[in-house]
Protein backbone atom coordinates (compact mmCIF):
# COMPACT_ATOMS: atom_id res chain seq x y z
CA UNK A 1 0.00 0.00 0.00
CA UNK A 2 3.07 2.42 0.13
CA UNK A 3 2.72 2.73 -3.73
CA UNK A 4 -0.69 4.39 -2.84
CA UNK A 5 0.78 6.83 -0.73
CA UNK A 6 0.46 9.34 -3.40
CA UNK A 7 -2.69 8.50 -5.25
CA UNK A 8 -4.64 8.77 -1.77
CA UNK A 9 -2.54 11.40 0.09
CA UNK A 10 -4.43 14.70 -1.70
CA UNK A 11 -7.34 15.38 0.98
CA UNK A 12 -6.26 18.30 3.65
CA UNK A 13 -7.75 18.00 7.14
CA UNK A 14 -11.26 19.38 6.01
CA UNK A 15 -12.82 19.00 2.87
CA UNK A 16 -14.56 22.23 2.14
CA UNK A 17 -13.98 22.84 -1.71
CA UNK A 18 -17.48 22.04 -3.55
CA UNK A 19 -17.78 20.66 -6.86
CA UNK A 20 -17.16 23.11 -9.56
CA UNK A 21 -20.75 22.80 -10.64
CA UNK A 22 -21.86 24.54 -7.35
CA UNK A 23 -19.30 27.24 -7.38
CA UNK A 24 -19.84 31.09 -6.85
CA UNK A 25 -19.20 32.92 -9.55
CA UNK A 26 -18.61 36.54 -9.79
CA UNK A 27 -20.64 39.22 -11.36
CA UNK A 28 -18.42 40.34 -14.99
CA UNK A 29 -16.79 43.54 -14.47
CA UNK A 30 -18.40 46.38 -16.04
CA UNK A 31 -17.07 47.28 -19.74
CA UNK A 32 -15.47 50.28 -18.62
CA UNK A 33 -13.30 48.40 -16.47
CA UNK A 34 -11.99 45.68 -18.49
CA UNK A 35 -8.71 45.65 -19.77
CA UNK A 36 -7.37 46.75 -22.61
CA UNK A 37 -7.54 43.25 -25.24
CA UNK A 38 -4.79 44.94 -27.20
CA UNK A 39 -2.25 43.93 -24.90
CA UNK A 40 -2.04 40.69 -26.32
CA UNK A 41 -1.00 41.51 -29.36
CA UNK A 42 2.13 43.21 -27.98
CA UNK A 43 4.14 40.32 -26.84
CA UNK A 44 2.56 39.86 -23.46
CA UNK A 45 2.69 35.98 -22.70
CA UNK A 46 -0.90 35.18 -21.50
CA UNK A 47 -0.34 32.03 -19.27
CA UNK A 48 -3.04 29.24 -19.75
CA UNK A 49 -3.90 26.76 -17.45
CA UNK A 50 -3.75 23.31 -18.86
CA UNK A 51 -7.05 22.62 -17.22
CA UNK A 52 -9.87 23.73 -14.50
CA UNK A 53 -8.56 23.48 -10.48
CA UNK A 54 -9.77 20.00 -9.52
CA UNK A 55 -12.12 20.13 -6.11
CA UNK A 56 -10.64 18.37 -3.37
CA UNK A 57 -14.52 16.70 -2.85
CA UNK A 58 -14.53 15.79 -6.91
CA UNK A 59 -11.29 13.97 -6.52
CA UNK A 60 -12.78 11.78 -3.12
CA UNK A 61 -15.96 11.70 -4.62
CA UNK A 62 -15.38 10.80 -8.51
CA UNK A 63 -19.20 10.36 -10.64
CA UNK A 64 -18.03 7.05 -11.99
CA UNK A 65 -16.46 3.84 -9.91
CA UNK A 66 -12.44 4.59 -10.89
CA UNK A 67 -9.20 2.27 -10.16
CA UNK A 68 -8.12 2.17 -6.87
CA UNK A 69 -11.31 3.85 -5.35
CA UNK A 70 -13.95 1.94 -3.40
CA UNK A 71 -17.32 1.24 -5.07
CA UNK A 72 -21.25 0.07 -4.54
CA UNK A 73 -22.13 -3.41 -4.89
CA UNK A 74 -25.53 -5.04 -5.51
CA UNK A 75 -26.55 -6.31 -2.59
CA UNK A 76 -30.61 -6.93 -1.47
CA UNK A 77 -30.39 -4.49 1.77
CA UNK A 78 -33.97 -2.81 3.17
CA UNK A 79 -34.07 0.68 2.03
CA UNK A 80 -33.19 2.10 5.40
CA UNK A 81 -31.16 -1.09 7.04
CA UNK A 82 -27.83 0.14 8.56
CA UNK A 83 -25.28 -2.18 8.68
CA UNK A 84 -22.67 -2.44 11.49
CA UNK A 85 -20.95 -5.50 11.14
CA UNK A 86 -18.54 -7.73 8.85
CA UNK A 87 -16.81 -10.58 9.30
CA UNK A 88 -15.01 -12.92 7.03
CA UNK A 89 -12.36 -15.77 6.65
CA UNK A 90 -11.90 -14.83 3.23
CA UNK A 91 -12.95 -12.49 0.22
CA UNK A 92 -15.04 -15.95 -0.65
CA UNK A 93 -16.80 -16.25 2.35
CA UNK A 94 -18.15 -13.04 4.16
CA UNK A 95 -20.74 -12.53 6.46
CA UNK A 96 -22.71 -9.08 7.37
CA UNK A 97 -25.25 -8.15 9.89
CA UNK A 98 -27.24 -4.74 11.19
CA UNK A 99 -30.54 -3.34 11.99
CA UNK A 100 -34.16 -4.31 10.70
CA UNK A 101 -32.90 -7.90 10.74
CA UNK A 102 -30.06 -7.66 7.73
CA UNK A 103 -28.09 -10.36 7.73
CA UNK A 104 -26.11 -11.01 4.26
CA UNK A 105 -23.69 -13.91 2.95
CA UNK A 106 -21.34 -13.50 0.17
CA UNK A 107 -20.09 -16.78 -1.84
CA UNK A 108 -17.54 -15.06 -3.91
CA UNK A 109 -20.44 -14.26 -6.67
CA UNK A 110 -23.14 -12.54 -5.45
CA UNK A 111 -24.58 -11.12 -1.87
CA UNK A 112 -27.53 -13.54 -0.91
CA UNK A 113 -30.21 -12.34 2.37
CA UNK A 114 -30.75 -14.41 5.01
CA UNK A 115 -34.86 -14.43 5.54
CA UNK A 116 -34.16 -16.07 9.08
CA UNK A 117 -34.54 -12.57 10.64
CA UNK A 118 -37.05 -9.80 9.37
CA UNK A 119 -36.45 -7.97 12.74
CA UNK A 120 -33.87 -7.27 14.94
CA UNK A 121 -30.56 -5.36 15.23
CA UNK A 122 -27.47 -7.10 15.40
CA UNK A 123 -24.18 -5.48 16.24
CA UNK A 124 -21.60 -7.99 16.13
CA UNK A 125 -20.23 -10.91 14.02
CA UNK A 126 -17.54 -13.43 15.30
CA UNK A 127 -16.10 -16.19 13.13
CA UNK A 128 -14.56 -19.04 15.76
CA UNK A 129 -13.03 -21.63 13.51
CA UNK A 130 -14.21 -22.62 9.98
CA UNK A 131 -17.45 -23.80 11.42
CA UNK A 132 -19.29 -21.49 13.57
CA UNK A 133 -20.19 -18.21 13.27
CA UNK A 134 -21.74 -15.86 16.28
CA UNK A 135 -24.71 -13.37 15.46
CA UNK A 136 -24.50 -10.92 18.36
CA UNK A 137 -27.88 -8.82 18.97
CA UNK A 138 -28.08 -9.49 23.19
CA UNK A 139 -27.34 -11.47 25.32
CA UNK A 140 -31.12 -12.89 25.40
CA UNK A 141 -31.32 -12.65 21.51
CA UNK A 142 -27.92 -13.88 19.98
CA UNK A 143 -27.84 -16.70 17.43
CA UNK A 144 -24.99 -19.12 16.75
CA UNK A 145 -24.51 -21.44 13.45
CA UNK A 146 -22.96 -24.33 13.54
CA UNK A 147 -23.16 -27.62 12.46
CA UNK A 148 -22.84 -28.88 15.96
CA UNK A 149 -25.84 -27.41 16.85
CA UNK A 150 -29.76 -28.02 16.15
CA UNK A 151 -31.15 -25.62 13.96
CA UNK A 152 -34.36 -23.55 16.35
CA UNK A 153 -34.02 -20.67 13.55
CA UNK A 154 -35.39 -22.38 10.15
CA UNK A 155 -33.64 -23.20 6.80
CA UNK A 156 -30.71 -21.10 8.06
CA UNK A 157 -29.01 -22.96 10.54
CA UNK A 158 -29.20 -20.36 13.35
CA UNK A 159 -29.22 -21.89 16.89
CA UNK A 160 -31.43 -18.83 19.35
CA UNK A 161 -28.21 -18.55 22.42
CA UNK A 162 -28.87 -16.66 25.65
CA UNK A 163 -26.93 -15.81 29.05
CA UNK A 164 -30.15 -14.65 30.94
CA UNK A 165 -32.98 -12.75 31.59
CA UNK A 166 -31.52 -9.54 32.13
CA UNK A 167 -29.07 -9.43 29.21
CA UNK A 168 -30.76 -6.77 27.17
CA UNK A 169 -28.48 -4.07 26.84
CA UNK A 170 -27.04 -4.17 22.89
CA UNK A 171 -23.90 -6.30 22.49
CA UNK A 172 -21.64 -3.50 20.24
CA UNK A 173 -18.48 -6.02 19.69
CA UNK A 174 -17.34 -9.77 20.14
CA UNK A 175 -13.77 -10.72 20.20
CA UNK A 176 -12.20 -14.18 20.76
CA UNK A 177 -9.20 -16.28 20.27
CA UNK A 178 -9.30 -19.19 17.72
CA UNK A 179 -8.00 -21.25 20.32
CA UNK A 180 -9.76 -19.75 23.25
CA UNK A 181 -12.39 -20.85 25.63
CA UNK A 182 -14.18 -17.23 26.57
CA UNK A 183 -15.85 -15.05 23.77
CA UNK A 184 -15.64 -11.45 25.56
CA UNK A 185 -18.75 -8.98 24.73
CA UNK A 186 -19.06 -5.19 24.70
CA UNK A 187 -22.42 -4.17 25.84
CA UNK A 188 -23.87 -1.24 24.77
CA UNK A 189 -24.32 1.82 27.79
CA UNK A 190 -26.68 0.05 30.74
CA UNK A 191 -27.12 2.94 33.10
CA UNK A 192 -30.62 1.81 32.81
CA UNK A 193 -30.28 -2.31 33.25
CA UNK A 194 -27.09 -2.04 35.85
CA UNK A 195 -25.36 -4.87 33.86
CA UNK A 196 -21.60 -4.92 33.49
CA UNK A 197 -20.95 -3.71 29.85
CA UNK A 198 -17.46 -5.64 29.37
CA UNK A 199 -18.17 -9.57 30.42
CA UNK A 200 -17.48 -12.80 29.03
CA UNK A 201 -19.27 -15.94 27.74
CA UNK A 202 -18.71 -19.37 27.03
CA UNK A 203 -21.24 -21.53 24.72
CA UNK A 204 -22.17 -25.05 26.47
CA UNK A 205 -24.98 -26.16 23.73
CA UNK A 206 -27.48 -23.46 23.53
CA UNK A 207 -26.93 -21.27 26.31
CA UNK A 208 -24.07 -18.84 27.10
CA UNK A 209 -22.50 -19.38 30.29
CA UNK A 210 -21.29 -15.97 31.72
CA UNK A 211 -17.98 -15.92 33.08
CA UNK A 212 -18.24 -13.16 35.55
CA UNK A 213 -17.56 -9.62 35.13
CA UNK A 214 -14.03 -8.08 34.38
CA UNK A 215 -12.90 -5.92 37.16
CA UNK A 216 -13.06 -2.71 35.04
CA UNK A 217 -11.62 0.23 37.12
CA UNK A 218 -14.57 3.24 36.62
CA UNK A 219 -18.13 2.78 36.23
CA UNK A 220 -19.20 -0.36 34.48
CA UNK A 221 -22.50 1.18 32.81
CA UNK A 222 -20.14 2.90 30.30
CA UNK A 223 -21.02 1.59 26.76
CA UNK A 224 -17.89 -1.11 25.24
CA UNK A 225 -18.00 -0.15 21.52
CA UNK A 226 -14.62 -2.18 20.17
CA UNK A 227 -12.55 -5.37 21.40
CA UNK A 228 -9.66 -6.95 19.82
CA UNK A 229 -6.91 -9.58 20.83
CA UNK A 230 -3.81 -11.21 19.40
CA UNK A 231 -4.00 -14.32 21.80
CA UNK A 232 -6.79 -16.16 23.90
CA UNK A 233 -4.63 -14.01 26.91
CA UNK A 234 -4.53 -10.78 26.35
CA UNK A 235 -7.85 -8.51 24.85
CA UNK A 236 -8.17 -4.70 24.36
CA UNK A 237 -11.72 -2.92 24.78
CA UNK A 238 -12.17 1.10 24.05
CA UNK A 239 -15.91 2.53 24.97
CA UNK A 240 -17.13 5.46 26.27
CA UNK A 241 -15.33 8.40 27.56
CA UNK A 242 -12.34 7.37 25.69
CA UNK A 243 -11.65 4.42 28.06
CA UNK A 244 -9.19 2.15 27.05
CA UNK A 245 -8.78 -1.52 28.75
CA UNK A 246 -6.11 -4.22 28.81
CA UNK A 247 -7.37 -7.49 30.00
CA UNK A 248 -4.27 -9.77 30.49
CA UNK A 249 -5.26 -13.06 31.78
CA UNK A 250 -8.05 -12.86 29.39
CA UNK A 251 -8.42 -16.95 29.38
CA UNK A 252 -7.93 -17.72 33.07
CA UNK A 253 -9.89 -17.89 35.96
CA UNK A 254 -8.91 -14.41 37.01
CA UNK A 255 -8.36 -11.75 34.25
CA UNK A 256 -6.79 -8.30 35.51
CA UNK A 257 -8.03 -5.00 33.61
CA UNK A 258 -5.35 -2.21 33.09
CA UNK A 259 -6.92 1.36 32.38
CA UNK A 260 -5.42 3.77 30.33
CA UNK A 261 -4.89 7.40 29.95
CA UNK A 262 -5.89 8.08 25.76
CA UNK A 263 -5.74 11.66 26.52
CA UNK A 264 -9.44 12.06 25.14
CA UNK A 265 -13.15 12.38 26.36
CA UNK A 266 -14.27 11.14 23.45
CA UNK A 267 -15.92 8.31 22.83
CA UNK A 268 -13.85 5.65 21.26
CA UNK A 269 -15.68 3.32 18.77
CA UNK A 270 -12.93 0.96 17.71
CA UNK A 271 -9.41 -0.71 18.54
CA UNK A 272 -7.18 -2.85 16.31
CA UNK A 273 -4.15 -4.43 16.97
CA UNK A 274 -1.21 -4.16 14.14
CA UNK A 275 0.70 -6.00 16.26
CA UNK A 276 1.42 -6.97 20.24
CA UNK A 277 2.68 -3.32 20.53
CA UNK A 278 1.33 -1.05 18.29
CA UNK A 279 -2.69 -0.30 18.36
CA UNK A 280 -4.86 1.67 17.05
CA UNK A 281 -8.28 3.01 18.53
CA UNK A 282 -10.40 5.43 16.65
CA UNK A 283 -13.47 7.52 18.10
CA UNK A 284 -16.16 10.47 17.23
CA UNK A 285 -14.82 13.95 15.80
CA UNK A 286 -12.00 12.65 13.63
CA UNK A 287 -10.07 10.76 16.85
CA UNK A 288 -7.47 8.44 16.63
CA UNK A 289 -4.85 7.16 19.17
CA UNK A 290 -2.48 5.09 18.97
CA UNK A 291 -0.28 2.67 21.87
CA UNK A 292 3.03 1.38 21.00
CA UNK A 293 3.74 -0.37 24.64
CA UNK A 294 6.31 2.27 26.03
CA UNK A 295 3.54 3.75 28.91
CA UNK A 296 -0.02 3.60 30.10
CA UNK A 297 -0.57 6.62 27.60
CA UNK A 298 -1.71 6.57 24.38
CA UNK A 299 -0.35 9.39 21.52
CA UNK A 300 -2.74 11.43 19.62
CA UNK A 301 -2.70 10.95 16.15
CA UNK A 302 -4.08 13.59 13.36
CA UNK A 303 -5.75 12.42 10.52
CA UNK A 304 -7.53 14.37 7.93
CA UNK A 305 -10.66 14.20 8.79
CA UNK A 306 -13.25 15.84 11.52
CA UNK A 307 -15.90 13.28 11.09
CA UNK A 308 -16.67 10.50 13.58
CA UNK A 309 -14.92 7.24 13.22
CA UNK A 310 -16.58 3.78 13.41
CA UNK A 311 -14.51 1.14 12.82
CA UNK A 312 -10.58 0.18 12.62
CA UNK A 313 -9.33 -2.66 11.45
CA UNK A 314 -5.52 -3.88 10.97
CA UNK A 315 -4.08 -6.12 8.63
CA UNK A 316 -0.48 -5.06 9.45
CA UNK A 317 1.42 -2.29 10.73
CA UNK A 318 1.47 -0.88 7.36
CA UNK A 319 -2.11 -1.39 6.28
CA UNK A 320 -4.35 -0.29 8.66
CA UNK A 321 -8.18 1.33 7.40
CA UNK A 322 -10.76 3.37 9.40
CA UNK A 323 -14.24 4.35 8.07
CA UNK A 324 -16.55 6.73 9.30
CA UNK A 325 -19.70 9.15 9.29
CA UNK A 326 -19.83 11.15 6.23
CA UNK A 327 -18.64 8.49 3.52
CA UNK A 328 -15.17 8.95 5.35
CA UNK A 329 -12.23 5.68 4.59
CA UNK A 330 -9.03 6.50 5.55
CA UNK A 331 -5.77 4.40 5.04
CA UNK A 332 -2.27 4.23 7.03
CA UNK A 333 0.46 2.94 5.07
CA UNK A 334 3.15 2.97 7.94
CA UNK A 335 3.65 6.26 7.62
CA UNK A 336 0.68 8.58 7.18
CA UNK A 337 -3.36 8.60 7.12
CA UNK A 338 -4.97 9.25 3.72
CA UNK A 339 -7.97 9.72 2.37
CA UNK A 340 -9.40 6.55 -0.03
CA UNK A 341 -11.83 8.07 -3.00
CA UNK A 342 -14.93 6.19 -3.49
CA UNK A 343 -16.55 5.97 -6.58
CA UNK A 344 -20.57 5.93 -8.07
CA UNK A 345 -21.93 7.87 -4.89
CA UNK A 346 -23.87 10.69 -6.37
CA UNK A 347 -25.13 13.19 -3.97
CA UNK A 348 -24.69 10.53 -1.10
CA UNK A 349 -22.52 10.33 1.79
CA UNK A 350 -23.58 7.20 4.07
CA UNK A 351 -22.02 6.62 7.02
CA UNK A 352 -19.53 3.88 7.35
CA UNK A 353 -19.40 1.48 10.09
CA UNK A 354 -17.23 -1.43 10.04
CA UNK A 355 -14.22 -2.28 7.43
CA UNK A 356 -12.56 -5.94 6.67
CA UNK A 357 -9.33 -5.78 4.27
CA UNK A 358 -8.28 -8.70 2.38
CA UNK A 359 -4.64 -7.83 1.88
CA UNK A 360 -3.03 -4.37 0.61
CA UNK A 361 -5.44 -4.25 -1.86
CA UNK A 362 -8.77 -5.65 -1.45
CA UNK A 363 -11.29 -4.62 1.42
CA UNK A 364 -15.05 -4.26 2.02
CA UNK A 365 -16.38 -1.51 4.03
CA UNK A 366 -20.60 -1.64 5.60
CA UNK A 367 -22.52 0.88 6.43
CA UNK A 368 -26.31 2.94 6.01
CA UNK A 369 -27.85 1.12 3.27
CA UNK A 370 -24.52 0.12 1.34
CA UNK A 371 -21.52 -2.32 0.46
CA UNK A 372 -18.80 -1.24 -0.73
CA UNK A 373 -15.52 -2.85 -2.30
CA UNK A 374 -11.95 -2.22 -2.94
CA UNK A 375 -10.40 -4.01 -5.74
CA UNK A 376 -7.16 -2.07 -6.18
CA UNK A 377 -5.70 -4.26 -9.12
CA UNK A 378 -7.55 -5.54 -11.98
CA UNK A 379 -8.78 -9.25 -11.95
CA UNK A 380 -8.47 -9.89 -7.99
């Protein structure tokens, strides 16, 4: 993705330039007070631009789906669905889920809807092994599929899970280790329902066995909007507030949870982790921190952008992507944050809410009522 460096790195920190179809125009100067057209006959080199000043939102936004830009698929979504999650084991096999009961499946040809669900909002997606997949909507109205399980939810193959009565609070993320025995949830805020909002789970046929919850320093009502791991013993959640959570021991019997300082009030939506010592969290108003291990303090980060971030995602320490409110993807190739242009989008600028690359160039991004994909070189 360095190559791209330059092809993405033209947006400034706010993009206020409009098209040049909806620029202001002066009234002509009076024809007393135009120059004198003979000048140009006397030698005077007249320079001429080449071509018109290119908009800053023209070049993000192009009319027509260009290389190296993302781009709308065809996908059967409900008019006004919003879709929060993705999750996928390869470009072949991808799974996405949000409100009014969207769930979607992509073979590698075309996007197919589930018609298990025609209600429901679902915030989370986990993929544990090639065989089962986790639908997370609460922890009374989750859904697992696997073959291991009956199928309760028709055709499908969903299996209905639950952890209790008084698990309503929206679950926002699910993270777990391929080789782990605890799947740890982010809850939604619960100032309302008193229920820890950063907890684990096991599965033990249909029902989720809580493990307790964590021993988060502050108030646990604060909403848990992003996990991530590397290993079944350490995890990462960011929420509310701009809390920020290490949860070493993640596996065991006792897991300890680390706060730290991310030097922000704002809410953080997202972590990722590029690697054991360098992560990434991204929040609302254009905020992005990043921890590389030396101190409990996290280092701001600019980026060029003001709108609110939703998602992060890593695939190394040189190709990280955030997407956002306002049709917003950004890129870091190891060195710098850049805007990514996306193609075919008219007038519209959906907000974006969870990315999944596939490599430095391939990636889908979710959000309000759209799919979009990244195929940065032809034929992939």
């Amino acid at each position: 993705m360095s190559q791209q460096r330059g092809r993405w790195a033209f947006a400034g920190t706010v993009l206020v330039a409009a098209c040049s179809s909806s620029e202001v125009h002066e009234a002509p100067a009076p024809l007393e007070d135009l120059p004198d057209a003979s000048y140009a006959d006397a030698g005077v080199d007249v320079p001429v631009p080449d071509r018109a000043p290119e908009c800053e939102e023209c070049r993000i936004y192009p009319d027509d789906c260009e290389p190296e830009a993302f781009c709308p698929v065809a996908a059967p979504l409900e008019t006004s669905a919003r879709l929060l999650a993705i999750a996928g084991s390869s470009p072949h096999a991808v799974w996405v889920a949000g409100s009014m009961g969207a769930v979607l499946s992509f073979d590698g040809q075309s996007w197919a809807r589930d018609p298990s669900f025609e209600n429901g909002t679902f915030g989370a997606l986990l993929l544990r092994g090639a065989d089962e997949i986790w639908l997370g909507g609460t922890l009374t109205t989750s859904y697992v599929r696997s073959s291991a399980l009956p199928s309760d939810a028709g055709a499908s193959g969903w299996t209905p899970v639950s952890a209790g009565a008084d698990g309503v609070a929206g679950i926002q993320a699910m993270w777990a280790a391929p080789d782990g025995t605890w799947v740890w949830i982010g809850l939604s805020n619960t100032s309302i329902y008193r229920v820890p909002t950063l907890s684990r789970v096991r599965r033990e046929g249909a029902t989720l066995v809580r493990g307790g919850a964590a021993p988060v320093p502050g108030p646990i009502i604060l909403a848990m909007n992003g996990l991530d791991g590397l290993s079944k013993d350490e995890v990462w959640a960011v929420g509310e507030r701009g809390t920020a959570y290490r949860i070493t021991g993640a596996d065991g019997t006792t897991p300890v949870v680390q706060a730290f300082n991310t030097q922000t009030e704002n809410a953080l939506n997202a972590v990722a982790l590029a690697s054991e010592n360098d992560i990434w969290a991204v929040g609302n108003v254009g905020t992005v921190r990043r921890y590389r291990g030396t101190d409990a303090t996290w280092e701001r980060v600019d980026v060029p952008t003001i709108q609110s971030l939703r998602a992060v995602k890593a695939a190394s320490p040189v190709d990280v992507w955030a997407v956002g409110d306002g049709a917003t993807v950004l890129h870091f190739d190891g060195a710098e944050w850049a805007r990514v242009p996306i193609g075919g989008l008219g007038g519209a600028r959906p907000n974006l809410r969870a990315v999944l690359p596939f490599g430095h160039d391939r990636a889908l991004v979710v959000g309000d009522r759209i799919i979009l994909e990244l195929r940065a070189k032809e034929g992939r």
